[in-house]
PDB file of N, CA and C in Angstrom:
ATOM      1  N   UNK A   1      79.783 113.435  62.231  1.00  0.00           N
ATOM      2  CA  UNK A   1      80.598 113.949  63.329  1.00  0.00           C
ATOM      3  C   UNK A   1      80.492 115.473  63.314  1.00  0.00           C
ATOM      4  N   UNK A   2      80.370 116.270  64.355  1.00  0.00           N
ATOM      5  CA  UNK A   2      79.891 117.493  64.385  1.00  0.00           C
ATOM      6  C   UNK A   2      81.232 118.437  64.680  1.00  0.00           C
ATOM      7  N   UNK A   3      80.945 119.246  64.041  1.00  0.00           N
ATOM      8  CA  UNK A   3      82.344 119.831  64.306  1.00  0.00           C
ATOM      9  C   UNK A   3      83.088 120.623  65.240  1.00  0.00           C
ATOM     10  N   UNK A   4      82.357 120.606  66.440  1.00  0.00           N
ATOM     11  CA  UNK A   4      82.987 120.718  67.902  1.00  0.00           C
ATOM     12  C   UNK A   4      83.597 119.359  68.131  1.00  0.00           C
ATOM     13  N   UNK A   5      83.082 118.418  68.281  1.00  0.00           N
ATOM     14  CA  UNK A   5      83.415 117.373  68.266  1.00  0.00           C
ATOM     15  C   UNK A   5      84.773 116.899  67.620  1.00  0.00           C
ATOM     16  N   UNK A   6      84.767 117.223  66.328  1.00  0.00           N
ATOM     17  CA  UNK A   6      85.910 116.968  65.762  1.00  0.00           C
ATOM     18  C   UNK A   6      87.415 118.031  65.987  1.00  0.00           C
ATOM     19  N   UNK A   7      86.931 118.862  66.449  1.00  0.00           N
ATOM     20  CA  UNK A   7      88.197 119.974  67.268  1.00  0.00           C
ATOM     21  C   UNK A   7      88.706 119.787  68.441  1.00  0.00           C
ATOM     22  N   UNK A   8      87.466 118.971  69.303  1.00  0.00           N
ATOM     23  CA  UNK A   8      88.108 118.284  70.266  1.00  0.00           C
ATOM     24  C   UNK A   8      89.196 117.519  70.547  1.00  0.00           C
ATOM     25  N   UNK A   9      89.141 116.698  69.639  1.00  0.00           N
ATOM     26  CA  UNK A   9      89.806 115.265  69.162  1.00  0.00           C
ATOM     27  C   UNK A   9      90.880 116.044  68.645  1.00  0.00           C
ATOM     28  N   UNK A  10      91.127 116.688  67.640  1.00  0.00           N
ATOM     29  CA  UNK A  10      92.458 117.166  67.560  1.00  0.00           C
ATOM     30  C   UNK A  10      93.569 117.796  68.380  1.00  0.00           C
ATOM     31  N   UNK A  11      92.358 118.358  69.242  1.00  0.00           N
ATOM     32  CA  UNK A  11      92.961 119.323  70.308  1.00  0.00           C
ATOM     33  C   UNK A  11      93.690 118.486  71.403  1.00  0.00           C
ATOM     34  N   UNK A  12      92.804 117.276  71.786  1.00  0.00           N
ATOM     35  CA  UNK A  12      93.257 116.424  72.297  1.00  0.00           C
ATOM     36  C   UNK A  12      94.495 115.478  72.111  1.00  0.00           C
ATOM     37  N   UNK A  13      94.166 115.295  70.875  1.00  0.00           N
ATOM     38  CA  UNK A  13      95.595 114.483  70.241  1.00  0.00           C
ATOM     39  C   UNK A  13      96.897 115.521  70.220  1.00  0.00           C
ATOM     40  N   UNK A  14      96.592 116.252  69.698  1.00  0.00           N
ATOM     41  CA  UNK A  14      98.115 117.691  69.357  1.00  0.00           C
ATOM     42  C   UNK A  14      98.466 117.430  70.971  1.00  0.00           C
ATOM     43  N   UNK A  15      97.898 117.865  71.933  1.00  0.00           N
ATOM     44  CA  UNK A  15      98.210 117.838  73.500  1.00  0.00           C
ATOM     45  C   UNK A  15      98.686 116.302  74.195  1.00  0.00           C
ATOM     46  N   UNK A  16      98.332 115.721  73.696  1.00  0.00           N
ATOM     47  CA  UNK A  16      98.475 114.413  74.196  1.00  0.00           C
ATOM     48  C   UNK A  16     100.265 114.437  73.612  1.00  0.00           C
ATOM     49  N   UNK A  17     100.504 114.728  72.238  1.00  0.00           N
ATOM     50  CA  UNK A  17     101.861 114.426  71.751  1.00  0.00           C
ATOM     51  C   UNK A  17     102.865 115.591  72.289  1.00  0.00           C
ATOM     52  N   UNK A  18     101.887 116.719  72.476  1.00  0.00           N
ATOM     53  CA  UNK A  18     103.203 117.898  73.165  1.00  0.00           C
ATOM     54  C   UNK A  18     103.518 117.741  74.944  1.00  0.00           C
ATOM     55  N   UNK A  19     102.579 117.337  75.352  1.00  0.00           N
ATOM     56  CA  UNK A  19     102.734 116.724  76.759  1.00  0.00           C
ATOM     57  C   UNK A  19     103.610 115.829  76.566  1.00  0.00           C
ATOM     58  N   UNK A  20     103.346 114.565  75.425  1.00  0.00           N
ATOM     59  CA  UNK A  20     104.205 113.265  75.918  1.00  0.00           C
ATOM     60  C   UNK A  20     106.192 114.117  75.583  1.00  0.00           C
ATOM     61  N   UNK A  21     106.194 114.645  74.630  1.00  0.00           N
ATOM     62  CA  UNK A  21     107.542 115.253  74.421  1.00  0.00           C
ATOM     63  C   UNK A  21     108.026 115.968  75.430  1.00  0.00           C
ATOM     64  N   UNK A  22     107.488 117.126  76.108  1.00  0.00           N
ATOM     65  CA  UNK A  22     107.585 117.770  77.055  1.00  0.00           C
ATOM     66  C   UNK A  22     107.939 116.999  78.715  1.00  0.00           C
ATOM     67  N   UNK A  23     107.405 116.425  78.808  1.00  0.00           N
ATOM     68  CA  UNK A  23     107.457 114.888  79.600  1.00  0.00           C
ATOM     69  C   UNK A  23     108.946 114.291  79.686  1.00  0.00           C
ATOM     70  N   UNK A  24     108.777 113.812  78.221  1.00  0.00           N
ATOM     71  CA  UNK A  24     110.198 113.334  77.780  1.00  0.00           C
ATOM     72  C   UNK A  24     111.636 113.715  78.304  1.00  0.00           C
ATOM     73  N   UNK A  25     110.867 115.482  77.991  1.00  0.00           N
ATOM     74  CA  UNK A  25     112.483 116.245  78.034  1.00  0.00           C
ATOM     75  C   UNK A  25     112.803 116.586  79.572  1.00  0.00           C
ATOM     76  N   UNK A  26     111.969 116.626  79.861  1.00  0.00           N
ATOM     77  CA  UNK A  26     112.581 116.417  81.894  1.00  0.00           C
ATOM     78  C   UNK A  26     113.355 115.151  82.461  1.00  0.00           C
ATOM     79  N   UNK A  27     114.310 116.062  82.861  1.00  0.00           N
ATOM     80  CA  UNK A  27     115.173 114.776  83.739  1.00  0.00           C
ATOM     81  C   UNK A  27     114.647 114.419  85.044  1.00  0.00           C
ATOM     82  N   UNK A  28     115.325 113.108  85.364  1.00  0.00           N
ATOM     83  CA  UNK A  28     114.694 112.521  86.671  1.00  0.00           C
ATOM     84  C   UNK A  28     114.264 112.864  87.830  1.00  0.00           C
ATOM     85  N   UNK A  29     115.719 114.199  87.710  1.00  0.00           N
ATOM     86  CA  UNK A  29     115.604 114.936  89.427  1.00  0.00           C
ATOM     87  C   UNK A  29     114.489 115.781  89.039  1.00  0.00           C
ATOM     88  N   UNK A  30     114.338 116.412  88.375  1.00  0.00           N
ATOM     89  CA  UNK A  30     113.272 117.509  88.350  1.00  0.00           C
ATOM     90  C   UNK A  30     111.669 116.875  88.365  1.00  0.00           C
ATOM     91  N   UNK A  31     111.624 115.647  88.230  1.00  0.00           N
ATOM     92  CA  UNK A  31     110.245 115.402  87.848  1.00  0.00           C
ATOM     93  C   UNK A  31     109.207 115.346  89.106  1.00  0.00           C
ATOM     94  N   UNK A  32     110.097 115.076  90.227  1.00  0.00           N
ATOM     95  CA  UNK A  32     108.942 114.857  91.331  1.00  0.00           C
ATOM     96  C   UNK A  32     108.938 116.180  92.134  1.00  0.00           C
ATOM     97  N   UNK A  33     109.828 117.695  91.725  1.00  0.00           N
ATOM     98  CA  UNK A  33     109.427 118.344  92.360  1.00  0.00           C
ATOM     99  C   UNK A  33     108.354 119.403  91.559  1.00  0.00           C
ATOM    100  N   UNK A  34     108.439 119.209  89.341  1.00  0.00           N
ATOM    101  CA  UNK A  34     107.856 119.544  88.855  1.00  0.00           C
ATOM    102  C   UNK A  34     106.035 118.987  89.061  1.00  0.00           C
ATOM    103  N   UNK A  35     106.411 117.442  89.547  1.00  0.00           N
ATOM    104  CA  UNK A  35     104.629 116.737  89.388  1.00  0.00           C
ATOM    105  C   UNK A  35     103.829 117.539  90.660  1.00  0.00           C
ATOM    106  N   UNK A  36     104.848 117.831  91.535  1.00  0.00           N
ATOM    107  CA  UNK A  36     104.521 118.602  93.021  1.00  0.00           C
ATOM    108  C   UNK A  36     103.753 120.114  92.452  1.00  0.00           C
ATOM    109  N   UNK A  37     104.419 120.289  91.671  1.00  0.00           N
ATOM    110  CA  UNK A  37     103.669 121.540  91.456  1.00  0.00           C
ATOM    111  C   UNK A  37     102.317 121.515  90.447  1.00  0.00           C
ATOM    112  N   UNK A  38     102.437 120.653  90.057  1.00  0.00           N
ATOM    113  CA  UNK A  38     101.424 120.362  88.591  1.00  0.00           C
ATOM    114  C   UNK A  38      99.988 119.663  89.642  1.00  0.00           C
ATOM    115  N   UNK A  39     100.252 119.664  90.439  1.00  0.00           N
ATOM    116  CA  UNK A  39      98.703 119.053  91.393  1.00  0.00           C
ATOM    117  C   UNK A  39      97.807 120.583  91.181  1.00  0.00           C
ATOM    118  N   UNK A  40      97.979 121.584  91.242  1.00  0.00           N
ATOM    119  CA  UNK A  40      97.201 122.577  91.288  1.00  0.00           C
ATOM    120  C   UNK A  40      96.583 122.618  89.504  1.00  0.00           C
ATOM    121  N   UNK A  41      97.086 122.581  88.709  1.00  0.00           N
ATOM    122  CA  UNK A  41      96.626 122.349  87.704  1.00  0.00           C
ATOM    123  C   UNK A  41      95.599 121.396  87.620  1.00  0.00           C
ATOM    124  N   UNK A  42      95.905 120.222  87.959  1.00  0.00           N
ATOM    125  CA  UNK A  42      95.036 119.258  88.179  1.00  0.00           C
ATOM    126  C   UNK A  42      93.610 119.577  88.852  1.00  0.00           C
ATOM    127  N   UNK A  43      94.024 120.248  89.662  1.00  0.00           N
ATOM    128  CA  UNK A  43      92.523 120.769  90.316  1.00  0.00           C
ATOM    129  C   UNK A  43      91.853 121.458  90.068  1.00  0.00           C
ATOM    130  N   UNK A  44      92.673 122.020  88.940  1.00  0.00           N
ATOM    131  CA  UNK A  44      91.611 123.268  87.631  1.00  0.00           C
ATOM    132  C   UNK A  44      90.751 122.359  86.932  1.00  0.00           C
ATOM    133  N   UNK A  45      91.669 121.105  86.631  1.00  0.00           N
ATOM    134  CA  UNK A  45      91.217 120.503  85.570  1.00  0.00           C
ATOM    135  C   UNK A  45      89.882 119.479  85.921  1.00  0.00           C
ATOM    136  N   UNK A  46      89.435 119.008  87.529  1.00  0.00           N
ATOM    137  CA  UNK A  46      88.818 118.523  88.277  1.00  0.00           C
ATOM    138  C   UNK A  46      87.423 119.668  88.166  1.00  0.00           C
ATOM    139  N   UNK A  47      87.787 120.877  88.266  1.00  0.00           N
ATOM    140  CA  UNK A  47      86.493 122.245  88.388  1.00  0.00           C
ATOM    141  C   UNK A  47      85.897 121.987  87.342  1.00  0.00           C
ATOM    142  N   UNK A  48      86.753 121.958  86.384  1.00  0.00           N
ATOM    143  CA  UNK A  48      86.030 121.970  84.499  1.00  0.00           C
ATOM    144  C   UNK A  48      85.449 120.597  84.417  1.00  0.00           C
ATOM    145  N   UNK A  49      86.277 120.111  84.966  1.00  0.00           N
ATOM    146  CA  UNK A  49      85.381 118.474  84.591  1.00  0.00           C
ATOM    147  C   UNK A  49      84.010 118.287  85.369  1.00  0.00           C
ATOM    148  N   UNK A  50      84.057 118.738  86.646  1.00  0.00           N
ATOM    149  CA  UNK A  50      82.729 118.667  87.648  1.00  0.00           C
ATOM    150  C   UNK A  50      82.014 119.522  86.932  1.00  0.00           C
ATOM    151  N   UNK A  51      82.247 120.438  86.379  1.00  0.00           N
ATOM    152  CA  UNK A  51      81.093 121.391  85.283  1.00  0.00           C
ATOM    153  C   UNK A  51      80.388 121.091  84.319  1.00  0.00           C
ATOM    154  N   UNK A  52      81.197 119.863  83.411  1.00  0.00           N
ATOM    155  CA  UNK A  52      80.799 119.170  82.787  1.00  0.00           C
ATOM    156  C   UNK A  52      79.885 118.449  82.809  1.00  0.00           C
ATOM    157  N   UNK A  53      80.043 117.668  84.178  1.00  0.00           N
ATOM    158  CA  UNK A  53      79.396 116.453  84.470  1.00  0.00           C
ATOM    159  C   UNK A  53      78.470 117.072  85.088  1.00  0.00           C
ATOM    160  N   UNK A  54      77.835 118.397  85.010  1.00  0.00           N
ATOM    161  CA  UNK A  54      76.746 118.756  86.334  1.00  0.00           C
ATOM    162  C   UNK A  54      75.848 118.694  85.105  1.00  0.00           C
ATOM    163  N   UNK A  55      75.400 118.407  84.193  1.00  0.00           N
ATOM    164  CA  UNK A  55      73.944 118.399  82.866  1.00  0.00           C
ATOM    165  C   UNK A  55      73.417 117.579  83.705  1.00  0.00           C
ATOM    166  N   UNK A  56      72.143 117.648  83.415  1.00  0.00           N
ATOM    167  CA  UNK A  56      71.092 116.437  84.079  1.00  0.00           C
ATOM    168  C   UNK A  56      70.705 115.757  83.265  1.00  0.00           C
ATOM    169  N   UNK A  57      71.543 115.500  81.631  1.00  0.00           N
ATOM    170  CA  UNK A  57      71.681 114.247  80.931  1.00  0.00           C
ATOM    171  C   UNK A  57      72.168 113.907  80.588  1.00  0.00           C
ATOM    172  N   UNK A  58      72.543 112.481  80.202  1.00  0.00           N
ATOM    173  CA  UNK A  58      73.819 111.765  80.122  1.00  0.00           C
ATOM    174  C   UNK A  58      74.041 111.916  78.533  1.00  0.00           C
ATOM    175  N   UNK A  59      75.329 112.656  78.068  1.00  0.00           N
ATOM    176  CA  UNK A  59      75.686 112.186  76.718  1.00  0.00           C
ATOM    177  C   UNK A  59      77.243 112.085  76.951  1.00  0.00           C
ATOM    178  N   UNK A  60      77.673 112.291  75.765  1.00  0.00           N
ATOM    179  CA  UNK A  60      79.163 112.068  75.680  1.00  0.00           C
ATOM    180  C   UNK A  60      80.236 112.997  76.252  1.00  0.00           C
ATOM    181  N   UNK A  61      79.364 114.054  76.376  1.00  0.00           N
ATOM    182  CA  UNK A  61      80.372 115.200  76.952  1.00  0.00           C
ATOM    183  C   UNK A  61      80.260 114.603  78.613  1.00  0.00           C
ATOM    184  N   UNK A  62      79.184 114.714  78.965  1.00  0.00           N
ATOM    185  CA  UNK A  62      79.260 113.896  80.639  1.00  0.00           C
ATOM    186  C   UNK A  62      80.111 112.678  80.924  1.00  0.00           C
ATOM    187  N   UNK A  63      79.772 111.874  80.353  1.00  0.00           N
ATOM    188  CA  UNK A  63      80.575 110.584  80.554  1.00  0.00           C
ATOM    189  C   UNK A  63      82.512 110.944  80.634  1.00  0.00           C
ATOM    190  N   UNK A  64      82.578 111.777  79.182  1.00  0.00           N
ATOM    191  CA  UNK A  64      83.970 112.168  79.721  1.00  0.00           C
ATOM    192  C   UNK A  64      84.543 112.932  80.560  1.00  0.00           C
ATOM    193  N   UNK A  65      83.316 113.870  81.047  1.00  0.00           N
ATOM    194  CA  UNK A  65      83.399 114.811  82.046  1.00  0.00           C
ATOM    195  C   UNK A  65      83.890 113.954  83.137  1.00  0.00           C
ATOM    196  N   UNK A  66      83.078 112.888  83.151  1.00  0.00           N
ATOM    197  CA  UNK A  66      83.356 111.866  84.603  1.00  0.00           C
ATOM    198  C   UNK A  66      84.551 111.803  84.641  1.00  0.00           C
ATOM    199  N   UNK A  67      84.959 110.863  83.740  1.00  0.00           N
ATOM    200  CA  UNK A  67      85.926 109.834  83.537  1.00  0.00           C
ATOM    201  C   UNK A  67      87.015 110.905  83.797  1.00  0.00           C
ATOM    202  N   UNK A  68      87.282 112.627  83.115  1.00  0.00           N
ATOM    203  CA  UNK A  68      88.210 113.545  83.507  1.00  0.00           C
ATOM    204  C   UNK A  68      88.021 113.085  84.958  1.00  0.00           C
ATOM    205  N   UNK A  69      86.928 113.801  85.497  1.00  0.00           N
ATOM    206  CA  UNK A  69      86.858 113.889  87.183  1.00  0.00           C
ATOM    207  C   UNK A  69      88.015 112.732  87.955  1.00  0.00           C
ATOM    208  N   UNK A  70      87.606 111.492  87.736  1.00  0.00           N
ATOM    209  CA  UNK A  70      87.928 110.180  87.982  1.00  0.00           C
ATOM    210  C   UNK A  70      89.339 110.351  87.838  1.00  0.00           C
ATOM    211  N   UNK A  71      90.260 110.908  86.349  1.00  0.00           N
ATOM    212  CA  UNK A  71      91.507 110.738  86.379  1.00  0.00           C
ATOM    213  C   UNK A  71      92.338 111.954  86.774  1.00  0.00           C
ATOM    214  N   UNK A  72      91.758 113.000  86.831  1.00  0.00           N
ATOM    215  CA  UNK A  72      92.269 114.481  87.605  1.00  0.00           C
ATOM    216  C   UNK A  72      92.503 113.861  89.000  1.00  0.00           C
ATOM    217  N   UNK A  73      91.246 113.359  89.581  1.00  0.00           N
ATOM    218  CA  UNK A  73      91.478 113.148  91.089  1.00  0.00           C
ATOM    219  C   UNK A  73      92.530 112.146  91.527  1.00  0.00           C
ATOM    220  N   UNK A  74      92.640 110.991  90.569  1.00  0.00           N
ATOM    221  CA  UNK A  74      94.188 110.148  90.685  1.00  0.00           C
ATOM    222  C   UNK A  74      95.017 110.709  90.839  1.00  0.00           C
ATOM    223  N   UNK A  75      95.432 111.240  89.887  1.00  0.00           N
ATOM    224  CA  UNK A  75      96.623 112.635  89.467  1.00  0.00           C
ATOM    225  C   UNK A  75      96.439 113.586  90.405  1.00  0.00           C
ATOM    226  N   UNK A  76      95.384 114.534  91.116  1.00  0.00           N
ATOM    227  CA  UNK A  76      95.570 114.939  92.368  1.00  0.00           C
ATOM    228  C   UNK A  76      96.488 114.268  93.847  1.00  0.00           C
ATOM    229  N   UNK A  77      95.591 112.967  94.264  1.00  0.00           N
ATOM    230  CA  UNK A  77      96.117 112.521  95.137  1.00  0.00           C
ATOM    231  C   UNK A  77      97.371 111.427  94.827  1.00  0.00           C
ATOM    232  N   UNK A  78      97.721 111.322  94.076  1.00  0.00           N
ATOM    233  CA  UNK A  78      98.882 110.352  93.456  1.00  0.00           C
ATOM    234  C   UNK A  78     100.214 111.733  93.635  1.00  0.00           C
ATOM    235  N   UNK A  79     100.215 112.989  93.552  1.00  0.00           N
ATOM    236  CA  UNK A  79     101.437 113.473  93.124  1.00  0.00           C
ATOM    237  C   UNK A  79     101.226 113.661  94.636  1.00  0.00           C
ATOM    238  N   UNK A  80     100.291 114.558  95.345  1.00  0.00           N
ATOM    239  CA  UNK A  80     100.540 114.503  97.119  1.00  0.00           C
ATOM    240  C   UNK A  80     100.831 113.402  97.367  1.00  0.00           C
ATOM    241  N   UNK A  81     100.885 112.528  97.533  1.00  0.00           N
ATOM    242  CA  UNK A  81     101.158 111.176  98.198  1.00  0.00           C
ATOM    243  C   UNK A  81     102.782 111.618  97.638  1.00  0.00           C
ATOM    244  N   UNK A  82     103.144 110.963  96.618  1.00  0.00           N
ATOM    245  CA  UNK A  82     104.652 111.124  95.950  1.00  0.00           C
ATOM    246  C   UNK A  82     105.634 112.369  96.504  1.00  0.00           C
ATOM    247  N   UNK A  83     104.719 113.138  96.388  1.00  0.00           N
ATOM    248  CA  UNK A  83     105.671 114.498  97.090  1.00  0.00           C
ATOM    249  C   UNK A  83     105.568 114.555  98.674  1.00  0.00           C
ATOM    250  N   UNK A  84     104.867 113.806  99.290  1.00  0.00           N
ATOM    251  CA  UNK A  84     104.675 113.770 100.883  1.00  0.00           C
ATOM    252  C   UNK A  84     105.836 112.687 100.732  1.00  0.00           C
ATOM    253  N   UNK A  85     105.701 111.385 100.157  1.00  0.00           N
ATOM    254  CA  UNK A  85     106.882 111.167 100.571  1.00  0.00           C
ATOM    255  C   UNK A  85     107.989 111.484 100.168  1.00  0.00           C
ATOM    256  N   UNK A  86     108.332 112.113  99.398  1.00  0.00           N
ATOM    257  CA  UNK A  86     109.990 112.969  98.878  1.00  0.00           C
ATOM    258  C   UNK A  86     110.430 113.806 100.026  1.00  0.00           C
ATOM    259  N   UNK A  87     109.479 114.279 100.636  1.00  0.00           N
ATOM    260  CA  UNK A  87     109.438 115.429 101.834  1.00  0.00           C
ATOM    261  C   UNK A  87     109.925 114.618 102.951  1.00  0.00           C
ATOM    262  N   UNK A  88     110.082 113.029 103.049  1.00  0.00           N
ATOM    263  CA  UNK A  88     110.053 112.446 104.320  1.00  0.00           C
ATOM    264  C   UNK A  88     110.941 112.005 104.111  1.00  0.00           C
ATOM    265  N   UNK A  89     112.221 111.971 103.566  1.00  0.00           N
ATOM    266  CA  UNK A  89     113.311 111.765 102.762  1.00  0.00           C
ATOM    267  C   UNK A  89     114.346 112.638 103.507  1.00  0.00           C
ATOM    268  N   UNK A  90     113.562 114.187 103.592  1.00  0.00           N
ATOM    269  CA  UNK A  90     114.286 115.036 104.402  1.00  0.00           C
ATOM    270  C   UNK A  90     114.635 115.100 105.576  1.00  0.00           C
ATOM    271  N   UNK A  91     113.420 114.541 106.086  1.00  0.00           N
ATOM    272  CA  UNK A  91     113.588 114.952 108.161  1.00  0.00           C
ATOM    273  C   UNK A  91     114.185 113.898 108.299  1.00  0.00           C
ATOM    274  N   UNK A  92     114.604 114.909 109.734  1.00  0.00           N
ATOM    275  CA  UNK A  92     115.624 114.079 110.661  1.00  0.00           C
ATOM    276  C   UNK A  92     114.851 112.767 111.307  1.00  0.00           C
ATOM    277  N   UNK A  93     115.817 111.629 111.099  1.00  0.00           N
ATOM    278  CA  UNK A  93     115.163 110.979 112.054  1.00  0.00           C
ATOM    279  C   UNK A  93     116.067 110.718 113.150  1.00  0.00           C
ATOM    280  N   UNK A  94     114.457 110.322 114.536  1.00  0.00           N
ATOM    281  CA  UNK A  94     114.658 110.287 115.880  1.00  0.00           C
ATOM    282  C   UNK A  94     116.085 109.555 116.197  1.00  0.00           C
ATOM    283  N   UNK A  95     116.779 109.675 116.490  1.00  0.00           N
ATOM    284  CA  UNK A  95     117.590 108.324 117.420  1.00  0.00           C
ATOM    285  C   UNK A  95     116.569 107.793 118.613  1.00  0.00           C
ATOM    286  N   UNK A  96     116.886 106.497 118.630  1.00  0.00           N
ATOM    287  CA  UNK A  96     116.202 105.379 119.362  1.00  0.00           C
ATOM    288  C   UNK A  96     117.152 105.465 120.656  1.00  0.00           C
ATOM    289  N   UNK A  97     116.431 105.850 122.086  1.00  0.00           N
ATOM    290  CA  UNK A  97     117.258 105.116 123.284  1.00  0.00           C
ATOM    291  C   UNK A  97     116.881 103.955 123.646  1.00  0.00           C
TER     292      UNK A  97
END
């Protein structure tokens, strides 16, 4: 195991457990106007991953490059959707004649 490789994996794991805590500690109301804002992050994280995945050979860094791509872009259009509808929550609606 090479030792980029293996810094990864830690780096990954340490983040995986300070996210899940961080996560944790938000209350309900705050979460869908915090995920609203966290889409732009996401789309950082979509740039780095398409960078990844641009080698013109397939190893392990590509494949996860993808698979980022693949789950950034969920997490992109999953929190717009969620926050479009929180937003529709607000307006007035029509009265019917």
């Amino acid at each position: 195991m090479s030792p980029e490789l293996l810094t990864g994996i830690v780096v990954f794991v340490l983040a995986s457990f300070v996210g899940f805590e961080v996560i944790n500690k938000v209350p309900p109301t705050l979460h869908t106007p915090l995920m609203s804002g966290s889409n732009a992050i996401s789309g950082i994280s979509i740039v780095g991953a398409l960078l990844m995945t641009g080698a013109k050979e397939w190893s392990l860094v590509t494949i996860l490059g993808f698979i980022a791509v693949i789950l950034a872009t969920i997490n992109v259009v999953g929190g717009f959707w969620v926050t479009d509808r929180m937003l529709q929550m607000f307006k007035k609606k029509e009265a019917k004649a």
